[in-house]
C-alpha atoms as a PDB file:
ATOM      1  CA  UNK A   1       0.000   0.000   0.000  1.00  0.00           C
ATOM      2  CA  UNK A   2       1.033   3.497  -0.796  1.00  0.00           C
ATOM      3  CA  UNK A   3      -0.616   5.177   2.301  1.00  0.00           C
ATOM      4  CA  UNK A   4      -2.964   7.394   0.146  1.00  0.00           C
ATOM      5  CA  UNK A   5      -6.319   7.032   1.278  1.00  0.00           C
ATOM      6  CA  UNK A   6      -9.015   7.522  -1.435  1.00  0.00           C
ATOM      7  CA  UNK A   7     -12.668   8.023  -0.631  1.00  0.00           C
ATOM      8  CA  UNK A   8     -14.929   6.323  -3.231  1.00  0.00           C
ATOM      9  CA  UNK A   9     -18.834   6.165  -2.607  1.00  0.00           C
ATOM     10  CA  UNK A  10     -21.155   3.716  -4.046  1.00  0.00           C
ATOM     11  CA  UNK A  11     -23.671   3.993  -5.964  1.00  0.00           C
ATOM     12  CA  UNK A  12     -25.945   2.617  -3.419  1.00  0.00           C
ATOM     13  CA  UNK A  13     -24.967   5.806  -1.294  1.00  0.00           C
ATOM     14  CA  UNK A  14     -25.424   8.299  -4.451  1.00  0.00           C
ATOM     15  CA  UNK A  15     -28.948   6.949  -4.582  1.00  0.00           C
ATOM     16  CA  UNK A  16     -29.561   6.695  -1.350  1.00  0.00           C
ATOM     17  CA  UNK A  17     -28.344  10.536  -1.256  1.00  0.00           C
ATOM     18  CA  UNK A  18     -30.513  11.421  -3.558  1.00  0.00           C
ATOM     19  CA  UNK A  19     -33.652   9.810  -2.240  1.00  0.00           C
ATOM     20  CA  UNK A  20     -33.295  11.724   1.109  1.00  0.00           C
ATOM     21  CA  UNK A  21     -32.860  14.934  -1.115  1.00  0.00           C
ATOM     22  CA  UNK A  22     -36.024  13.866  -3.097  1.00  0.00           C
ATOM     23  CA  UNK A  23     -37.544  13.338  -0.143  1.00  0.00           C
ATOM     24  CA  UNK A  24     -37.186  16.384   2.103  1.00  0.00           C
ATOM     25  CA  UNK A  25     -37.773  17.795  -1.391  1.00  0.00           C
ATOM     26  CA  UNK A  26     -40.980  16.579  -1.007  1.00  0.00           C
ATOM     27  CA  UNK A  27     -41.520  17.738   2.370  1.00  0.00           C
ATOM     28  CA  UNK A  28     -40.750  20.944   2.689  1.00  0.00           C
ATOM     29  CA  UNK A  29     -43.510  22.277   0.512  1.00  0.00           C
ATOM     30  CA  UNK A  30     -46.299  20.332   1.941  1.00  0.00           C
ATOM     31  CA  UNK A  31     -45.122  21.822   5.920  1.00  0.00           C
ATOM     32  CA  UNK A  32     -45.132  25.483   4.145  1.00  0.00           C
ATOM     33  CA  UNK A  33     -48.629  24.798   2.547  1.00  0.00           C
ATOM     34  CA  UNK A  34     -50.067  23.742   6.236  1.00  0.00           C
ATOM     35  CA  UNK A  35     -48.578  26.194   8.150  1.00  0.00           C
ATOM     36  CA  UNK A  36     -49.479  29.397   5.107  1.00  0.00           C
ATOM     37  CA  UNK A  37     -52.935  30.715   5.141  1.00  0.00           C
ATOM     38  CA  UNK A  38     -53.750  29.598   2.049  1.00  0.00           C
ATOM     39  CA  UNK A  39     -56.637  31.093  -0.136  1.00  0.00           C
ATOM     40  CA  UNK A  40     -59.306  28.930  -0.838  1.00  0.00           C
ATOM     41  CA  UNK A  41     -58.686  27.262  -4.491  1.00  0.00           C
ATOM     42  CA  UNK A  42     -62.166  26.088  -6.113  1.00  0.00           C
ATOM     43  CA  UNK A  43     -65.681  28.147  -5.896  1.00  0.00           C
ATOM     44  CA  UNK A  44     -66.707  25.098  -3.225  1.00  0.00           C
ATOM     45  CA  UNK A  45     -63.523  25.493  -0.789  1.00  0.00           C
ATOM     46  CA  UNK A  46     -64.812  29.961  -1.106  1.00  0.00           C
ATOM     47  CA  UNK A  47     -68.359  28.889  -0.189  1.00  0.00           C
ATOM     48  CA  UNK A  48     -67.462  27.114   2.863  1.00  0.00           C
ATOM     49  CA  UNK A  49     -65.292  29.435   3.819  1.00  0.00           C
ATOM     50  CA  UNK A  50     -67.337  32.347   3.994  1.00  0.00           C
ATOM     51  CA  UNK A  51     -69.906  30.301   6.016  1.00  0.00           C
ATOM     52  CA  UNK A  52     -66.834  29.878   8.190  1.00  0.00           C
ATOM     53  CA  UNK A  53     -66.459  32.931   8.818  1.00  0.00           C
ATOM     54  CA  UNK A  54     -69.906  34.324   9.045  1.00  0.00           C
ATOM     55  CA  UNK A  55     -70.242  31.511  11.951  1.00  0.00           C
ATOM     56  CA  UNK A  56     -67.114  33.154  13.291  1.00  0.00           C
ATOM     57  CA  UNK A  57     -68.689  36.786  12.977  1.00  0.00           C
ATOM     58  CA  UNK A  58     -72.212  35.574  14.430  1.00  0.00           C
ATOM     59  CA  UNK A  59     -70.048  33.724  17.670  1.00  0.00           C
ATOM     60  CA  UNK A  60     -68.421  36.787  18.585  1.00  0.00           C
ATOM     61  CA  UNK A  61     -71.614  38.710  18.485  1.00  0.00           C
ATOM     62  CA  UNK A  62     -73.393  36.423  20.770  1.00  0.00           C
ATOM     63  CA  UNK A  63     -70.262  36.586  22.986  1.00  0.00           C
ATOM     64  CA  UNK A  64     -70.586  40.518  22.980  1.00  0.00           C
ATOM     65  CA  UNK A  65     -73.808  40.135  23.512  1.00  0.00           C
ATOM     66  CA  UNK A  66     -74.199  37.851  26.189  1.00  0.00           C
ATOM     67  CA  UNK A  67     -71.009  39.846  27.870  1.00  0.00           C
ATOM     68  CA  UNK A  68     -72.755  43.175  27.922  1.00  0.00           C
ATOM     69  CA  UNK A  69     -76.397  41.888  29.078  1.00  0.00           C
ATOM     70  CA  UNK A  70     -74.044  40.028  31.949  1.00  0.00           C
ATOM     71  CA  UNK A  71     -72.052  43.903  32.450  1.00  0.00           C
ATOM     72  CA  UNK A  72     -75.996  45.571  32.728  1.00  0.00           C
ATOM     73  CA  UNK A  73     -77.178  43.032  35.349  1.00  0.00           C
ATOM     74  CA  UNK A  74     -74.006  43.074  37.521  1.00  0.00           C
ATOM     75  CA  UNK A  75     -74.701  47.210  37.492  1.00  0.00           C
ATOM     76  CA  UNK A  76     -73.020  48.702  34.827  1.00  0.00           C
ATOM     77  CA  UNK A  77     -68.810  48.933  34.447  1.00  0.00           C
ATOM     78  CA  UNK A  78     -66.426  46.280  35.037  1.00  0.00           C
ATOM     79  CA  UNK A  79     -63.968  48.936  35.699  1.00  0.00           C
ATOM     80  CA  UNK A  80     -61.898  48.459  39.139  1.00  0.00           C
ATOM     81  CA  UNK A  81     -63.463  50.986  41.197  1.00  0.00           C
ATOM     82  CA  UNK A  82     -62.873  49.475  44.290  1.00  0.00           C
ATOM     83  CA  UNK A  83     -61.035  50.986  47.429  1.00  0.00           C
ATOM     84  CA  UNK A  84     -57.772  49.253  48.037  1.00  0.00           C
ATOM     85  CA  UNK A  85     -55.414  49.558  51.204  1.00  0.00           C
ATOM     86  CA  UNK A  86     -53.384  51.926  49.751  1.00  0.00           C
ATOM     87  CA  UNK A  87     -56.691  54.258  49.537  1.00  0.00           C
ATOM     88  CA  UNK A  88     -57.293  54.427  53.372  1.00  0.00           C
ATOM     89  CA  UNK A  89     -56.488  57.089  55.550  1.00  0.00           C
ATOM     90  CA  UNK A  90     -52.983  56.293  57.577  1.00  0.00           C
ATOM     91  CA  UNK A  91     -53.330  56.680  61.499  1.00  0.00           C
END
């Protein structure tokens, strides 16, 4: 032997190589497509949709509601009007 060390690869290792890039190829579009807010894409996906968010809209209105009929029983504000310690005369 010479004592030169040469570093060969096989082409099981080029293809294997190349199978892992093909595969986080693969990958890495799908995870950026879930984690995007996508548009809808067909006049079906827009329909349901907007019923999705007129649900949303109608839910936060009965939440309002319900919130300020809760705010006009308990008597008005939920503002801190309260006396704390710091309020009282010192002796």
């Amino acid at each position: 032997m010479n004592g030169s060390h040469k570093s060969e690869i096989s082409r099981r290792g080029v293809f294997s190589l190349l199978g892992l890039g093909v595969a986080l190829g693969l990958v890495a579009p799908t995870a950026m497509l879930v984690a995007s807010d996508a548009e809808a894409q067909t006049p079906g996906m827009e329909r349901r949709q907007d019923r999705r968010e007129g649900r949303h809209d109608r839910r936060q209105d009965r939440r309002e509601g319900r919130h300020d009929r809760r705010e006009d029983r308990r008597g008005g504000t939920t503002d801190d009007t309260k006396t704390t310690d710091d309020t009282k005369t010192k002796k």
